[in-house]
Structure formats: structure tokens, C-alpha cells
Protein backbone atom coordinates (compact mmCIF):
# COMPACT_ATOMS: atom_id res chain seq x y z
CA UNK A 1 0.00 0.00 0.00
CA UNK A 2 1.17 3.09 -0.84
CA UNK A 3 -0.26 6.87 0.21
CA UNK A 4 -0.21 10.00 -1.72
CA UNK A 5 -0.59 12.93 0.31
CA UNK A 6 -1.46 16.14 -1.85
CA UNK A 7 -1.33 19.67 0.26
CA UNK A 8 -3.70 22.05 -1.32
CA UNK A 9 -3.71 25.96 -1.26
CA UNK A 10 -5.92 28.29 -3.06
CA UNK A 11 -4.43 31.44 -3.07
CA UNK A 12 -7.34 33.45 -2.11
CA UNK A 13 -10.29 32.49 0.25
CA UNK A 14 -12.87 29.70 -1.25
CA UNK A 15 -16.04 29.33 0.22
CA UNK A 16 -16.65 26.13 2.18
CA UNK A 17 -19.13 24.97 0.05
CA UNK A 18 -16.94 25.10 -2.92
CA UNK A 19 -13.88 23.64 -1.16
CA UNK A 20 -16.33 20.49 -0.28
CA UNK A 21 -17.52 20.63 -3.80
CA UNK A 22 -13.55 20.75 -4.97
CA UNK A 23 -12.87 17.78 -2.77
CA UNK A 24 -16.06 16.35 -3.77
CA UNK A 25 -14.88 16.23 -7.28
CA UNK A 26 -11.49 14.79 -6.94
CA UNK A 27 -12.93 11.84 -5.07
CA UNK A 28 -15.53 11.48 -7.55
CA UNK A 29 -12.47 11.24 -10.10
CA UNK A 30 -9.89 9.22 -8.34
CA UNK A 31 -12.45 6.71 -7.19
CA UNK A 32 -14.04 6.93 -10.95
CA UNK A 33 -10.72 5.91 -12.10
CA UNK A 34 -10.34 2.83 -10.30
CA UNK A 35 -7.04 3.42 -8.93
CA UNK A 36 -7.50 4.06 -5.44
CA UNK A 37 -8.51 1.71 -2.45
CA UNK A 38 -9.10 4.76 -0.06
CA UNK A 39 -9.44 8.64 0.21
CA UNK A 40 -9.41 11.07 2.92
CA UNK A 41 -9.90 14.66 2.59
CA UNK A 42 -9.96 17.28 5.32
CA UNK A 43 -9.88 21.56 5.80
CA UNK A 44 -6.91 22.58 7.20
CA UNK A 45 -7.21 24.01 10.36
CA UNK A 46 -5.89 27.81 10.23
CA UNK A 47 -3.69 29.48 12.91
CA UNK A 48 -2.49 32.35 13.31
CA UNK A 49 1.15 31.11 12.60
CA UNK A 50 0.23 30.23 9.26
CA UNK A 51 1.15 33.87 7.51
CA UNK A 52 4.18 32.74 7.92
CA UNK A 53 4.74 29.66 6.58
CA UNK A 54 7.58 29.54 4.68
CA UNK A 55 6.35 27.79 1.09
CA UNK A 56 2.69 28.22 1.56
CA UNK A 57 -0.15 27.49 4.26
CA UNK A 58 -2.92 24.69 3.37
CA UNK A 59 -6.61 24.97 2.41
CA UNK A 60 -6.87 21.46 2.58
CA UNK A 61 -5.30 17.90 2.88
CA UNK A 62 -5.97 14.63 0.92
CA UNK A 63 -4.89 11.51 0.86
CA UNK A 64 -5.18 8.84 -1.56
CA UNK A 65 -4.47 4.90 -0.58
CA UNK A 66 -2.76 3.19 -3.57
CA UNK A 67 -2.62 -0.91 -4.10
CA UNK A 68 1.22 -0.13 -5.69
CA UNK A 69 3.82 2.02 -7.42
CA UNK A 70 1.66 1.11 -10.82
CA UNK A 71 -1.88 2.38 -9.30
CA UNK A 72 -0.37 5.36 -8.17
CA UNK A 73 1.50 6.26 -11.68
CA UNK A 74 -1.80 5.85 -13.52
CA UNK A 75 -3.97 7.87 -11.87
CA UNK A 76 -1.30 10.73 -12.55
CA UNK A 77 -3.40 9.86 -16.16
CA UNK A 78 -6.64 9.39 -14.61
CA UNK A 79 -9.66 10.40 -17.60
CA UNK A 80 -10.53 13.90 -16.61
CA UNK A 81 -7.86 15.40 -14.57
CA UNK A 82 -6.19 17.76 -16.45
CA UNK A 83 -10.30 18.80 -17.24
CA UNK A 84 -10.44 19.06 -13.79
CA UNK A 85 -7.36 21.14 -12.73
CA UNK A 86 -8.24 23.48 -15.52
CA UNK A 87 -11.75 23.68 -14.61
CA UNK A 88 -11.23 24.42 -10.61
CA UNK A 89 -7.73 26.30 -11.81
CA UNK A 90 -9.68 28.54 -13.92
CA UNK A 91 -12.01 29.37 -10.58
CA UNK A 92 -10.04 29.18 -7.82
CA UNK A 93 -6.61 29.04 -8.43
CA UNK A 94 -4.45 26.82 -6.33
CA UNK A 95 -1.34 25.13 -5.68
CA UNK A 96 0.03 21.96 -4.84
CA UNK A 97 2.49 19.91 -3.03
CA UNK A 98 2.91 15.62 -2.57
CA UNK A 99 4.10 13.03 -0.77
CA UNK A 100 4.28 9.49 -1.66
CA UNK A 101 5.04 7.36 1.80
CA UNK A 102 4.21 4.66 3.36
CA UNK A 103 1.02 4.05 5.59
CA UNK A 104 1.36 6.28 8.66
């Protein structure tokens, strides 16, 4: 099993709703996809020592459970991500970091 953790920050304030639609829609993809054997998705919790984060402060985390090295390469190609970036890009623009680990 294998976990890909994606860090997600819009750079200007998104309404809950449409955060919860955003995460709504990645799910929707990944699990569309057949790829994944979990997801997780949560709002990061602000504090006030977040304006100074030194790359960038979350909007929210997610977490993707991968069977293997070969799951986790495809759904890089998953059928309708790159729609999907562009879409929720176009909106609300955001940006990204990953990790690929272990289980924690």
C-alpha cells in the first residue's frame, strides 16, 4: 500500500461549500478511475502562525491509498484530470504539493 498525500492551497479564500464541492470532485475522479482503495480529505485548520509559513499554508489535505507504485503512476493519467485542474484552476486558483510514503 502506498499513500499520496497532496497539500492544497488556493491562493485566495474559497467558500466552504466550494472547497467540499472541490474535494467532492477529486474523489468522484480518483475513485471513478479505479485506482485508489481509499481517500481522505480534510480543511486545514488555520492558525495564526500560518502567515508565515515559509512555502505556503494549506486549504486542505488529501490523501489517496494506492494498491502499488503502478496504481499510483496511472492515476497521474486518470480520464478527466487535467479537465479538472483546468476547470477548478480557472475558478479558484491553487497550488500543490505531494508526498508518496508509506502508511502512517
Amino acid at each position: 500500500m502506498i499513500d499520496h498525500t497532496m497539500i492544497v492551497s488556493f491562493t485566495e479564500p474559497v467558500p466552504d461549500a466550494e472547497l467540499d464541492q472541490f474535494l467532492k470532485d477529486i474523489e468522484q475522479l480518483m475513485r471513478d478511475s479505479g485506482q485508489i482503495k481509499s481517500f481522505s480529505a480534510e480543511h486545514h485548520i488555520r492558525v495564526p502562525a500560518d502567515e508565515h509559513s515559509p512555502v505556503f499554508a494549506a486549504t486542505a489535505i488529501v490523501r489517496f491509498g494506492f494498491a502499488d507504485l503502478d496504481a499510483l503512476n496511472a492515476s497521474f493519467a486518470a480520464p478527466g484530470a487535467e479537465e479538472l485542474i483546468r476547470r477548478w484552476q480557472a475558478r479558484y486558483p491553487y497550488r500543490v504539493v505531494w508526498a508518496n510514503h508509506q502508511p502512517l
